[in-house]
C-alpha atoms as a PDB file:
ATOM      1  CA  UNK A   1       0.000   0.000   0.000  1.00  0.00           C
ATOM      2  CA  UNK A   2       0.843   3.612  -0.566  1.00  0.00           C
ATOM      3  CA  UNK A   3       3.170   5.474   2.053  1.00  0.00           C
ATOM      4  CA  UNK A   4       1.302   8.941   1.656  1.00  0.00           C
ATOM      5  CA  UNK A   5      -1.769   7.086   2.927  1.00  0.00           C
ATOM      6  CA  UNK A   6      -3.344   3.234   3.568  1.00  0.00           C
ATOM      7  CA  UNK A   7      -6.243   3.139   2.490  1.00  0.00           C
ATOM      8  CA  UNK A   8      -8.768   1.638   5.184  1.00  0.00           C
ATOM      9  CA  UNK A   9     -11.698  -1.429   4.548  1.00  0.00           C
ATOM     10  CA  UNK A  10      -9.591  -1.766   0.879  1.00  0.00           C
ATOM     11  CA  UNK A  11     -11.067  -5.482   0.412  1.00  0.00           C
ATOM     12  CA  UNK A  12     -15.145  -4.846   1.660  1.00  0.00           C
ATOM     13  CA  UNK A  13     -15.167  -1.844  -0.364  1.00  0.00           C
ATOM     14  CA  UNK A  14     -14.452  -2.880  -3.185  1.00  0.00           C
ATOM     15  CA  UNK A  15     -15.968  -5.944  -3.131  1.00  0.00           C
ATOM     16  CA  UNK A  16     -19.341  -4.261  -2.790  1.00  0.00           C
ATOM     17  CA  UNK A  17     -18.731  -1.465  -5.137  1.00  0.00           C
ATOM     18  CA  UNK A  18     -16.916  -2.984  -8.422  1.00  0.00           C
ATOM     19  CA  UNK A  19     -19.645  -5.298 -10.098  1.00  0.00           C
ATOM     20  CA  UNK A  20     -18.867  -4.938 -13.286  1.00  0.00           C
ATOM     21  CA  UNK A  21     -15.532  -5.332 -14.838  1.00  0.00           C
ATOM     22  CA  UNK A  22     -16.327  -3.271 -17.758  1.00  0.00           C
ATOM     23  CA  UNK A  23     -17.751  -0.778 -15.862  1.00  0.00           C
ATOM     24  CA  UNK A  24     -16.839   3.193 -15.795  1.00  0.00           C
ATOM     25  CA  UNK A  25     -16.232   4.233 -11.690  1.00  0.00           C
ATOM     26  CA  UNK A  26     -14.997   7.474 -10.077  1.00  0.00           C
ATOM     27  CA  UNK A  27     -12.807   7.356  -6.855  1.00  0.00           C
ATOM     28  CA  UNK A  28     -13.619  11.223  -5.478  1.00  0.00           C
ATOM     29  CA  UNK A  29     -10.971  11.167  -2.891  1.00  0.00           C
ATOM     30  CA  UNK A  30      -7.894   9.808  -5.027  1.00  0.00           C
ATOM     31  CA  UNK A  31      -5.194  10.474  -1.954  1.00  0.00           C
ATOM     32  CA  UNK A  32      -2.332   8.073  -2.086  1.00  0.00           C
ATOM     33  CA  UNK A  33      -4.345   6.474  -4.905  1.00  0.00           C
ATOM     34  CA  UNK A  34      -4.653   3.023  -2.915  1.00  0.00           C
ATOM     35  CA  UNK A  35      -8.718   2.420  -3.755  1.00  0.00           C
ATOM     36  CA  UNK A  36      -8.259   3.605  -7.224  1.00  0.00           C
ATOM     37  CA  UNK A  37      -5.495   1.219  -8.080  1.00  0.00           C
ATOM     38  CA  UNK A  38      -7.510  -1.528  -6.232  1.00  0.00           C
ATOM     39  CA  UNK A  39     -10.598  -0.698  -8.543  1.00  0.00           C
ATOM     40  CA  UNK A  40      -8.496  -0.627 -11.688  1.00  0.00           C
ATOM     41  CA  UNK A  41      -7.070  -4.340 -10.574  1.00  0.00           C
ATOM     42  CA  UNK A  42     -10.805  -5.406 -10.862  1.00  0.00           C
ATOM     43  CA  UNK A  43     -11.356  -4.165 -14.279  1.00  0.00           C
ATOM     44  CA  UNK A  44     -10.693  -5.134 -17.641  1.00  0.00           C
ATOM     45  CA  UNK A  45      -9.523  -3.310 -20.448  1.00  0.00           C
ATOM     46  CA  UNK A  46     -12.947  -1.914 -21.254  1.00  0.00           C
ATOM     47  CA  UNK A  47     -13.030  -0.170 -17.851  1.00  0.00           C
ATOM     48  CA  UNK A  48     -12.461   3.221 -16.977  1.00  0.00           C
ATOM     49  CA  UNK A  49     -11.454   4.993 -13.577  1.00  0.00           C
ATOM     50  CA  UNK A  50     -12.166   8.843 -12.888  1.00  0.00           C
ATOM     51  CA  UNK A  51     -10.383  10.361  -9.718  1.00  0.00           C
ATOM     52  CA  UNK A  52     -10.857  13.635  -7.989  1.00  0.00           C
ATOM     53  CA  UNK A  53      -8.631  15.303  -5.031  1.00  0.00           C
ATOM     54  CA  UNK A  54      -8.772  19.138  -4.415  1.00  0.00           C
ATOM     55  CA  UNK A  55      -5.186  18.256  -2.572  1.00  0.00           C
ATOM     56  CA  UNK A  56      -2.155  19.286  -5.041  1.00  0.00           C
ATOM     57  CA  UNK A  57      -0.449  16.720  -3.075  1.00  0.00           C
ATOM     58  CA  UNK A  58      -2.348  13.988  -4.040  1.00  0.00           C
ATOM     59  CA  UNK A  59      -2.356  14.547  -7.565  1.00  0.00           C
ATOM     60  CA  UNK A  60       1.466  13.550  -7.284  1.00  0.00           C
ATOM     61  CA  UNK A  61       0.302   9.752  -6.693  1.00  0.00           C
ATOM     62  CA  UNK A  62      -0.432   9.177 -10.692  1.00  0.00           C
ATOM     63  CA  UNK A  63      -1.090   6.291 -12.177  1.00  0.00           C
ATOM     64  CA  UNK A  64       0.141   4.812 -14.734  1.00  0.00           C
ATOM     65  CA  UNK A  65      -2.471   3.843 -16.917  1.00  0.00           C
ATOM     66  CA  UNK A  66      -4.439   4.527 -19.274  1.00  0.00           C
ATOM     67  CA  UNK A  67      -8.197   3.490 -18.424  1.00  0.00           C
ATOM     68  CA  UNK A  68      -7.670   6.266 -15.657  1.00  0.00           C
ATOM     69  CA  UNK A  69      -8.439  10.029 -15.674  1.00  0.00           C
ATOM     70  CA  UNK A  70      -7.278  11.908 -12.775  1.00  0.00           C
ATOM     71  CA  UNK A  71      -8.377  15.607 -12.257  1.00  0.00           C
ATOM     72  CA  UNK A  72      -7.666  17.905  -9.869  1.00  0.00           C
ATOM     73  CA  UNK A  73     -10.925  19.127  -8.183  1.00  0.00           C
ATOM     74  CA  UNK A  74     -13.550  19.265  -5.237  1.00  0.00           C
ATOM     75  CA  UNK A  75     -15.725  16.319  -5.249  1.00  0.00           C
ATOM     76  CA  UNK A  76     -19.012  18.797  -4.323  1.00  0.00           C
ATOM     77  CA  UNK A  77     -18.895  19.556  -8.011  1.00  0.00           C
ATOM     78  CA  UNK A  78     -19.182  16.028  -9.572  1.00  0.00           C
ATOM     79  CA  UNK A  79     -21.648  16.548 -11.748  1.00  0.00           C
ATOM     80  CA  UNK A  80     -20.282  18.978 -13.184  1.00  0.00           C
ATOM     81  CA  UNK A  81     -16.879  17.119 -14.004  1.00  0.00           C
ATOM     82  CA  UNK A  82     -18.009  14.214 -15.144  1.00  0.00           C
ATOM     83  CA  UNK A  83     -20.693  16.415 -17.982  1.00  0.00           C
ATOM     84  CA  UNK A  84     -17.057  18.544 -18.759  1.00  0.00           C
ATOM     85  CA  UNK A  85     -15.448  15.253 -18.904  1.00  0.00           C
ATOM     86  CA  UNK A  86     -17.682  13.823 -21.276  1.00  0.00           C
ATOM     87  CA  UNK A  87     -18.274  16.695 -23.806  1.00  0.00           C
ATOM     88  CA  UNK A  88     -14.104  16.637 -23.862  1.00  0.00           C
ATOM     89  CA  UNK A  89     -14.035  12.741 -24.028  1.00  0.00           C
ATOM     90  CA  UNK A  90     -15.557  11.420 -27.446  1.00  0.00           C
ATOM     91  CA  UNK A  91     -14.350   7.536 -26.459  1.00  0.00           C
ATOM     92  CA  UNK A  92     -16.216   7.887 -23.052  1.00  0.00           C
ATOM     93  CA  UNK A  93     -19.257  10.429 -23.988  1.00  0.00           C
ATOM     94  CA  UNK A  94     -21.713   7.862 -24.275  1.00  0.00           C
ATOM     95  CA  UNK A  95     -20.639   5.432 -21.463  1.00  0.00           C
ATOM     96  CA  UNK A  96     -20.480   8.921 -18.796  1.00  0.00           C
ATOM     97  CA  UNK A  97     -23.876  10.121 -20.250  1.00  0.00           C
ATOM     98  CA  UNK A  98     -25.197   6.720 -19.380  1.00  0.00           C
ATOM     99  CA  UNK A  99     -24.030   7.478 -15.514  1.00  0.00           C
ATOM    100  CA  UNK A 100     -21.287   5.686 -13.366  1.00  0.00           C
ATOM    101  CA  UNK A 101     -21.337   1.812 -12.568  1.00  0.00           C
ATOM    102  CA  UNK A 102     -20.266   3.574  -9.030  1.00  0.00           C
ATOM    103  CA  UNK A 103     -18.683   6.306  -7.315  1.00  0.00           C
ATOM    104  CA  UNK A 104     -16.221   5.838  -3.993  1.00  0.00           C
ATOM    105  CA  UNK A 105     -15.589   8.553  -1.221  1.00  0.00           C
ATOM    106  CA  UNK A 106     -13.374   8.229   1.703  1.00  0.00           C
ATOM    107  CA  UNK A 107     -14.056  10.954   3.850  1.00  0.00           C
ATOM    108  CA  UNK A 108     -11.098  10.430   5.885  1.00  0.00           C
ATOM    109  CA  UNK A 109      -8.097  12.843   6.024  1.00  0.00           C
ATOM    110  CA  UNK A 110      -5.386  11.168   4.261  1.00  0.00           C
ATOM    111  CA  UNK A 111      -1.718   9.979   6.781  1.00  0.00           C
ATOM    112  CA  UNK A 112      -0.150  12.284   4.946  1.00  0.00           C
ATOM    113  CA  UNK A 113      -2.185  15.091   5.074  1.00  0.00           C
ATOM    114  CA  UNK A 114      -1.228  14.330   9.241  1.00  0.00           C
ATOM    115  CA  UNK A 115       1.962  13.272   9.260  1.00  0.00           C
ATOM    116  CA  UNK A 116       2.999  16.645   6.998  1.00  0.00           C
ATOM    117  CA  UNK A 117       3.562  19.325  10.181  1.00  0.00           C
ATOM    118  CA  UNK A 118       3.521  22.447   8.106  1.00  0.00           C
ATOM    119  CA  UNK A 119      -0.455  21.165   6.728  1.00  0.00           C
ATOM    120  CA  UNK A 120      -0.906  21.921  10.079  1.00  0.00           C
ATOM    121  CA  UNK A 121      -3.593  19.308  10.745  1.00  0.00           C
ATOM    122  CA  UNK A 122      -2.028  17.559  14.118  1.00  0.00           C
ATOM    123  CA  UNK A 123      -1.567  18.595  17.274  1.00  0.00           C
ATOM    124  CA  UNK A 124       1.156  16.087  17.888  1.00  0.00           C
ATOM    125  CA  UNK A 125       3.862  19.044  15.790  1.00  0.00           C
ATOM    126  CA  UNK A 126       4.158  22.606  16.352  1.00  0.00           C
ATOM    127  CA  UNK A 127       3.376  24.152  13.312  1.00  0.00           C
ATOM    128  CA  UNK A 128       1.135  26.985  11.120  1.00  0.00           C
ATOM    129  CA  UNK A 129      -2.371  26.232  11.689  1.00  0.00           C
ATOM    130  CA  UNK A 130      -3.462  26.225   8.773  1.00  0.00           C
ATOM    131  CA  UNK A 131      -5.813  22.365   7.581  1.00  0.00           C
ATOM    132  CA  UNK A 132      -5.928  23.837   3.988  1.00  0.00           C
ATOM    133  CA  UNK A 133      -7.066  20.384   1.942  1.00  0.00           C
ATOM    134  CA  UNK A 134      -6.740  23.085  -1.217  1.00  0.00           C
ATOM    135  CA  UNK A 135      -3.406  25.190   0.297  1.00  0.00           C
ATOM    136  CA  UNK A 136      -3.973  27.784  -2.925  1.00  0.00           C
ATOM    137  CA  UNK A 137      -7.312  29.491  -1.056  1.00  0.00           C
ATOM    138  CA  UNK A 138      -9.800  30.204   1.450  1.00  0.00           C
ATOM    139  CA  UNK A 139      -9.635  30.577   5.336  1.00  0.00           C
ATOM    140  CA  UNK A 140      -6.696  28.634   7.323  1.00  0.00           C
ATOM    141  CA  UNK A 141      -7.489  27.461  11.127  1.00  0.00           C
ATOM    142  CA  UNK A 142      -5.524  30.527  12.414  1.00  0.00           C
ATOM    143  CA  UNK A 143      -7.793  33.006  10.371  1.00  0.00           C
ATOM    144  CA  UNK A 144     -10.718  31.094  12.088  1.00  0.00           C
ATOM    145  CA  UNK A 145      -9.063  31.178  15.694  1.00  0.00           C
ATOM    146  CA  UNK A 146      -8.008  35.015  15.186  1.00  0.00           C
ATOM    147  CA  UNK A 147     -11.298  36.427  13.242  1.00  0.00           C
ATOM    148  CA  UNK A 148     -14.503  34.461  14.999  1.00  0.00           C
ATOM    149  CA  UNK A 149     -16.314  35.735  17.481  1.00  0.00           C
ATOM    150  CA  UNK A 150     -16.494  33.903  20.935  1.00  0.00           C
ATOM    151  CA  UNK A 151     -20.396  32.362  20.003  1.00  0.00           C
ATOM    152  CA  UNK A 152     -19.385  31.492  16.358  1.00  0.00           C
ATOM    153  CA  UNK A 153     -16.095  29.552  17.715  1.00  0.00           C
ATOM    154  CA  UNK A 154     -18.574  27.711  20.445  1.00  0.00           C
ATOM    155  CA  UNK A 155     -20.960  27.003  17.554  1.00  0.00           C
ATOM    156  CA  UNK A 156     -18.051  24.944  15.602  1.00  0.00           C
ATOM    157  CA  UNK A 157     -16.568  23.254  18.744  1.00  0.00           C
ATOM    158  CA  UNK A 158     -20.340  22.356  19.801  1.00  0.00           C
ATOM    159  CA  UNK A 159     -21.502  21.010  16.236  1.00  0.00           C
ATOM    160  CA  UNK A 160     -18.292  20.154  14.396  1.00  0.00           C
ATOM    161  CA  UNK A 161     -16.372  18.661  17.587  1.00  0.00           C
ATOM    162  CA  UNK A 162     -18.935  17.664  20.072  1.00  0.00           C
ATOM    163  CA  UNK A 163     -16.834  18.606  23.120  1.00  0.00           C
ATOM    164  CA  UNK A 164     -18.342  19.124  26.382  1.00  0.00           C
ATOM    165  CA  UNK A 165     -17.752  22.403  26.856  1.00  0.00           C
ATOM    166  CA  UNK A 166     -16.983  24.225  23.959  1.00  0.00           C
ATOM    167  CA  UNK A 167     -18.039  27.752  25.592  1.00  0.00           C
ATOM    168  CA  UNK A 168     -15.237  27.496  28.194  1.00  0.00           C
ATOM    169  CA  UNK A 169     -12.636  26.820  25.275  1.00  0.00           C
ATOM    170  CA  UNK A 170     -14.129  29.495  22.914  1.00  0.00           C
ATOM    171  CA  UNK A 171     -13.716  31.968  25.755  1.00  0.00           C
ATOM    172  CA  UNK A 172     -10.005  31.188  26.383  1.00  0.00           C
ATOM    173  CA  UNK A 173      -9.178  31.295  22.871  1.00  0.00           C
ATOM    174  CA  UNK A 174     -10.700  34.966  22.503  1.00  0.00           C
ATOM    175  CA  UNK A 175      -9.133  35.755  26.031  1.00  0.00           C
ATOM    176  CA  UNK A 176      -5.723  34.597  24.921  1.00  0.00           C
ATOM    177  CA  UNK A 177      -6.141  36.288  21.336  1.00  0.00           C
ATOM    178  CA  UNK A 178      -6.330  39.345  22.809  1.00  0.00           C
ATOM    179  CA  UNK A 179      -2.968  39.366  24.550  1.00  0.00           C
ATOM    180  CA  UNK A 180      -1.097  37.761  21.448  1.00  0.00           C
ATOM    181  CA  UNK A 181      -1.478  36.008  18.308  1.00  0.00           C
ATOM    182  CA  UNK A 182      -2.332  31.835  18.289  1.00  0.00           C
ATOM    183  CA  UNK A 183      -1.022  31.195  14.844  1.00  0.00           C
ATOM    184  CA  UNK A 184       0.699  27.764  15.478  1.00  0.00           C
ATOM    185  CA  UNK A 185      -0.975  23.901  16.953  1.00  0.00           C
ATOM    186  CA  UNK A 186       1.414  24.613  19.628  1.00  0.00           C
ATOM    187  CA  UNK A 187      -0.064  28.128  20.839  1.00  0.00           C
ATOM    188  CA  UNK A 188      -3.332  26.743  20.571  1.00  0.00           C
ATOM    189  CA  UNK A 189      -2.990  23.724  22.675  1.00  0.00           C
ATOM    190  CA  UNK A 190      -1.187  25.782  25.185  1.00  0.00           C
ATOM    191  CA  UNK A 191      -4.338  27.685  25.547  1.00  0.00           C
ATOM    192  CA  UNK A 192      -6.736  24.916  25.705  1.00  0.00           C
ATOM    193  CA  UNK A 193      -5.031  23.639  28.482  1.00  0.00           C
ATOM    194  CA  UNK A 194      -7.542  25.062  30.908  1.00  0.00           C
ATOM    195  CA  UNK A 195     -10.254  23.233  29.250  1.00  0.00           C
ATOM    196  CA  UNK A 196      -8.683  19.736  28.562  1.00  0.00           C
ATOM    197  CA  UNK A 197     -10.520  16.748  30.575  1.00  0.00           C
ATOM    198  CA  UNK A 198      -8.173  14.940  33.044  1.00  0.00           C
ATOM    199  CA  UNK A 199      -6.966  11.763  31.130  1.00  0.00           C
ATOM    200  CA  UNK A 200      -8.885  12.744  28.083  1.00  0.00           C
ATOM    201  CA  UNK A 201      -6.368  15.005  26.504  1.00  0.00           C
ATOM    202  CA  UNK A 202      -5.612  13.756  23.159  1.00  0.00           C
ATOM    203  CA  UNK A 203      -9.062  13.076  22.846  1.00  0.00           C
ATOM    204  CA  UNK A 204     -10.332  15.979  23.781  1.00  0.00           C
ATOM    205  CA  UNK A 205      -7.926  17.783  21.412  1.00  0.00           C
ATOM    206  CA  UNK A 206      -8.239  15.277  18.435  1.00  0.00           C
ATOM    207  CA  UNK A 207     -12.509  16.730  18.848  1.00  0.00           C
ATOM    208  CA  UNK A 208     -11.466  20.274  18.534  1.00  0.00           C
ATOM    209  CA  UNK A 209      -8.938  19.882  15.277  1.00  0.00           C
ATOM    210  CA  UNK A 210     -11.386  18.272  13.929  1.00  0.00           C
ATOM    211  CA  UNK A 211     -14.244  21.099  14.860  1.00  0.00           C
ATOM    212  CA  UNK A 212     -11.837  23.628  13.144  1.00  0.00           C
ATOM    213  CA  UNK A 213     -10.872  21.016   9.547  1.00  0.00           C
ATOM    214  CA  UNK A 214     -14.542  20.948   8.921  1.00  0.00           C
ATOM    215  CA  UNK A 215     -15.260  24.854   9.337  1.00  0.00           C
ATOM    216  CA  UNK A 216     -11.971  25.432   6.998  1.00  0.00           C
ATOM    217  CA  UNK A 217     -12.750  22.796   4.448  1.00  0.00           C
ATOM    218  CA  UNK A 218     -16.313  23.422   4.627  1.00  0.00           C
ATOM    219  CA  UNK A 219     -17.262  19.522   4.698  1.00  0.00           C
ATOM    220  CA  UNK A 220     -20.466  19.455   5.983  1.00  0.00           C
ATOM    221  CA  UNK A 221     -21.752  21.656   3.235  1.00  0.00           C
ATOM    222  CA  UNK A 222     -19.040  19.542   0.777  1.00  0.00           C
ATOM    223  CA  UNK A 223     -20.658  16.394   1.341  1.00  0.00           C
ATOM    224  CA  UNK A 224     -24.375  17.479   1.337  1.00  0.00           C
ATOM    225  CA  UNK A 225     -23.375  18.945  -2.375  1.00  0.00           C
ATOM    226  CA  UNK A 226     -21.468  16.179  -3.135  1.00  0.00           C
ATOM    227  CA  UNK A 227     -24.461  13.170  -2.393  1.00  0.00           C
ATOM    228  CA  UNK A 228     -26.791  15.218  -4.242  1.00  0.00           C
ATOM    229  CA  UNK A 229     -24.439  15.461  -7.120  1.00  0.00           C
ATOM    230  CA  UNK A 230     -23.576  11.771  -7.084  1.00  0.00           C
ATOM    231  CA  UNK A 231     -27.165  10.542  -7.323  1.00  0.00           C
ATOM    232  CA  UNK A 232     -27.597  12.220 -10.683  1.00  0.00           C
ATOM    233  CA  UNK A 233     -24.434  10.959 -12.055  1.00  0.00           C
ATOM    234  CA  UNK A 234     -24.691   6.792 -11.339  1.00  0.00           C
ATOM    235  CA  UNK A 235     -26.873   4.732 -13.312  1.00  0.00           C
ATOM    236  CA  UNK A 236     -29.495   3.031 -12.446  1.00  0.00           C
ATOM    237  CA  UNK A 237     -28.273   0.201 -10.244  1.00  0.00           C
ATOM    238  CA  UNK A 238     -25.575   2.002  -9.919  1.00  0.00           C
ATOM    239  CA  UNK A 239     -23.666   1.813  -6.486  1.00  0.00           C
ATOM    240  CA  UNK A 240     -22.390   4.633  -3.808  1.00  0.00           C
ATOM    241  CA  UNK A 241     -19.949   3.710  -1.169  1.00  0.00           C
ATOM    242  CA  UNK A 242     -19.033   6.126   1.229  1.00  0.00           C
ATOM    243  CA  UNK A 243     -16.337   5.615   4.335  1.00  0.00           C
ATOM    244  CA  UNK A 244     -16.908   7.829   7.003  1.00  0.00           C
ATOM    245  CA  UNK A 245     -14.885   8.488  10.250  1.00  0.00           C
ATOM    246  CA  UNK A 246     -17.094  10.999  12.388  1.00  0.00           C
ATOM    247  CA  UNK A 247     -20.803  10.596  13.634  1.00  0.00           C
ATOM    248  CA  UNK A 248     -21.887  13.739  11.774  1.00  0.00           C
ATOM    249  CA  UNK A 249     -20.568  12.718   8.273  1.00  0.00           C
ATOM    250  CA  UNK A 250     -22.112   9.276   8.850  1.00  0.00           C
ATOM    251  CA  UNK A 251     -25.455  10.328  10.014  1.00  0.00           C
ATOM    252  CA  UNK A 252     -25.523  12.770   6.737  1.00  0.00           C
ATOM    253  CA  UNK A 253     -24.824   9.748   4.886  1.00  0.00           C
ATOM    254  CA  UNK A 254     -27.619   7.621   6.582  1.00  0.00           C
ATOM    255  CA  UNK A 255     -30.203   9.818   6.288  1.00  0.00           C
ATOM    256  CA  UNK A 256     -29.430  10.765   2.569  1.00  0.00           C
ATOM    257  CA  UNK A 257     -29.451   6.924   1.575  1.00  0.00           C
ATOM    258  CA  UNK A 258     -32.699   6.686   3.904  1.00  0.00           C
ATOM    259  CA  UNK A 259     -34.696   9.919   2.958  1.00  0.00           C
ATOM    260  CA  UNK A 260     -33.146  11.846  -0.028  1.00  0.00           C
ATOM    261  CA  UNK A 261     -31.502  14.394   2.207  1.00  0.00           C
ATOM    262  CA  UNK A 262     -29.161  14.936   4.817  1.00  0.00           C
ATOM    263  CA  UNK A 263     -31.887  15.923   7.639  1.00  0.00           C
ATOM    264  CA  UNK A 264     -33.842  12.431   7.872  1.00  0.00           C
ATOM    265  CA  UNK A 265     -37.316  14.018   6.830  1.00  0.00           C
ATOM    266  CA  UNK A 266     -39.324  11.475   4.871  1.00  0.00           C
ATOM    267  CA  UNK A 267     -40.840  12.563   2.044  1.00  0.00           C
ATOM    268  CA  UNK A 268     -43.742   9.879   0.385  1.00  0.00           C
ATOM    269  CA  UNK A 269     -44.990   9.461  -3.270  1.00  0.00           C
ATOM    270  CA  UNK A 270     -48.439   8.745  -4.312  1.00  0.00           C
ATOM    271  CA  UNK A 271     -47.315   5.259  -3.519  1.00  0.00           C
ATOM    272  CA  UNK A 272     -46.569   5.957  -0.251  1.00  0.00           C
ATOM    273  CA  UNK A 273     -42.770   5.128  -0.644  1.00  0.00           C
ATOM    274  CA  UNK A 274     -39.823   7.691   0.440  1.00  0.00           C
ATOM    275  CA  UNK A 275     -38.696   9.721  -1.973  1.00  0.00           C
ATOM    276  CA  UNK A 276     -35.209   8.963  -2.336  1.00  0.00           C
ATOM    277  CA  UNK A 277     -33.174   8.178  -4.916  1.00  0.00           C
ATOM    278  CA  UNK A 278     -30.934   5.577  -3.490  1.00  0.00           C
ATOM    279  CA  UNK A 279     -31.626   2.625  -1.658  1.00  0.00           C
ATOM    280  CA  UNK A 280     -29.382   1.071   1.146  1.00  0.00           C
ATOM    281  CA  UNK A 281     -27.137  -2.028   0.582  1.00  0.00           C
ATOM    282  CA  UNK A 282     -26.216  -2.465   4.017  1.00  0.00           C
ATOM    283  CA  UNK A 283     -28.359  -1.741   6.287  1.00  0.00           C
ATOM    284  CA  UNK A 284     -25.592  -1.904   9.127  1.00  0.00           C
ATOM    285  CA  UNK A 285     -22.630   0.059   8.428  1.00  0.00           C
ATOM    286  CA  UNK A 286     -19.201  -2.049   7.690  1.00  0.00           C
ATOM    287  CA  UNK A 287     -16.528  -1.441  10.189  1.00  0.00           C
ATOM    288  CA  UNK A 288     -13.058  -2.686  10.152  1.00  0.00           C
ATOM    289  CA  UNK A 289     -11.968  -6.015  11.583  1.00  0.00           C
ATOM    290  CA  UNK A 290      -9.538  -6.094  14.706  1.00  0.00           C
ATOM    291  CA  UNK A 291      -7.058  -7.099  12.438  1.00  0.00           C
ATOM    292  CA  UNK A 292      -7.117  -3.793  10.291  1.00  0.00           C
ATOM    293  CA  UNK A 293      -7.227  -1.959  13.250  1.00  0.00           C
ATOM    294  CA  UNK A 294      -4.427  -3.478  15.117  1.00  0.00           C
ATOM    295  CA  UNK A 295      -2.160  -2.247  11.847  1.00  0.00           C
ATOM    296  CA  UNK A 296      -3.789   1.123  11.086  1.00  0.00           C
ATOM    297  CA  UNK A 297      -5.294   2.371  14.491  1.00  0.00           C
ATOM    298  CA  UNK A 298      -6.644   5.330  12.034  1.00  0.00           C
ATOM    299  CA  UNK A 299      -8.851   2.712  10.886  1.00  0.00           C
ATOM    300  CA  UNK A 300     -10.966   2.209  14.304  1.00  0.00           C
ATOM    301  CA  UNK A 301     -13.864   4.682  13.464  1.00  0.00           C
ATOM    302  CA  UNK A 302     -14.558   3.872   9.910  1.00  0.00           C
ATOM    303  CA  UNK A 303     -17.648   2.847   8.654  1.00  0.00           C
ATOM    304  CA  UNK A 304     -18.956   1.937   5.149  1.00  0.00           C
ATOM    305  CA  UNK A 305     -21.992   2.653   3.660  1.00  0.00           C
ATOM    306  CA  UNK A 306     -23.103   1.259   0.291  1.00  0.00           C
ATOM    307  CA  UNK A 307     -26.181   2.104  -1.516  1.00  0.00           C
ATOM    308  CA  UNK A 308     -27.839   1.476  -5.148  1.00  0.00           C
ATOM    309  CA  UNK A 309     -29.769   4.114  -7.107  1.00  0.00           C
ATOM    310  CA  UNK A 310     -33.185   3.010  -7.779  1.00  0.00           C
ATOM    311  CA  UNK A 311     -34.749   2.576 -10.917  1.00  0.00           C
ATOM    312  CA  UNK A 312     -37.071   4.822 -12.163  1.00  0.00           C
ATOM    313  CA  UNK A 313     -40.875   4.114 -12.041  1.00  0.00           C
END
């Protein structure tokens, strides 16, 4: 497996997600490029792999060969790549217009995205806080830290990191702002120390990196745009499988496979069935064996969901 990042339920995924050998997939989080080789393995020469990553990084993880197209890009706008990709693609125009056999997202930040110090995405270095997945634009985590109010930073830590008691650590960050900048992981965990739970610390602090990675990479609103988006673009019978590694992505995930959007509200036809356009696989989430988890520890809060898009009526 790749160095720059191993990619986690490899096997189960893509034994549930490549059916068809011939088939025309897209892997929307390339990375290290680990799940995209692994689909390419099951296909023949007739198949075709499309891969996203908004990570520059990433895009240095090429592959070799040619039934794969690898673009640089947010996978929120996959629609709109895969139409640009097939009016510039005569020999795969009327296979992409057709839609996708399936489409693979692992939500889960890459090792090397946390093993880099200077992408600023672990509190285990001192370095910029910044959790840029696209390093060219946009807010970093220090913007966030230095330019929020006190409520708006208690609002992230609350939703995005589900700490305990994310007033008391939005009021020491604006108390320490005040007296200097927090521009590095370092600084910031210094002043969280008031806040950290006794033998809870790395947790504690793992929940509030990832509170500020959302709000920079905008992922709630990413994946809402990005479901929609996918169940326009597979076939019918077409399959979705998304990894998650947080309770919030995986509930959005649920209840869009359930209901048709990310809330959970049903919505019934004259039929009286929910208006949705995918139907669930699985109806339990795949996690990881001990085994997996005992090599990759990153591993222990995956889950897999797979769904099918319905046929019309």
């Amino acid at each position: 497996m790749s160095e720059y990042h191993t990619p986690v339920l490899f096997d189960e995924t893509l034994d549930a997600l490549v059916l068809n050998p011939s088939g025309i997939y897209a892997d929307v989080t390339f990375g290290g490029g680990g799940h995209t080789a692994g689909i390419l393995s099951r296909l023949n020469e007739d198949g075709h792999v499309i891969a996203f990553d908004r990570d520059a990084d990433a895009l240095g993880n090429r592959i070799d060969d040619k039934r794969l197209t690898l673009v640089r890009g947010d996978f929120r706008f996959i629609r709109n790549f895969i139409l640009q990709i097939a009016h510039e693609r005569e020999d795969l125009r009327d296979r992409l217009e057709g839609g996708l056999d399936g489409i693979l997202a692992d939500l889960g930040v890459s090792s090397h995205q946390f093993d880099t110090p200077e992408r600023g995405f672990s509190f285990r270095y001192d370095a910029p806080l910044d959790m840029r997945m696209n390093q060219e634009g946009g807010l970093t985590a220090a913007d966030i830290i230095s330019e929020y109010s006190k409520e708006d930073l208690e609002r992230i830590f609350r939703i995005y990191g589900e700490i305990e008691n994310p007033g008391k650590a939005a009021a020491l960050v604006t108390a320490a702002r005040g007296t200097s900048p927090i521009a590095t992981t370092g600084e910031l965990v210094n002043v969280l120390k008031g806040a950290l739970p006794k033998f809870a610390e790395h947790k504690y602090l793992a929940k509030v990196f990832q509170a500020l990675r959302i709000e920079v990479n905008h992922e709630m609103r990413s994946l809402e745009k990005f479901l929609q988006g996918a169940a326009l673009t597979l076939r019918e019978g077409g399959l979705l499988a998304v990894i998650t590694y947080h309770s919030l992505e995986d509930r959005m995930v649920k209840n869009f496979i359930k209901c048709g959007n990310i809330e959970g509200k049903e919505e019934k036809d004259m039929f009286g069935a929910v208006r949705s356009p995918l139907e669930a696989v699985n109806r339990k989430p795949v996690t990881p064996p001990e085994s997996e988890i005992s090599s990759n520890t990153r591993a222990r809060s995956a889950k897999l969901r797979v769904a099918r898009k319905k046929e019309s009526r």
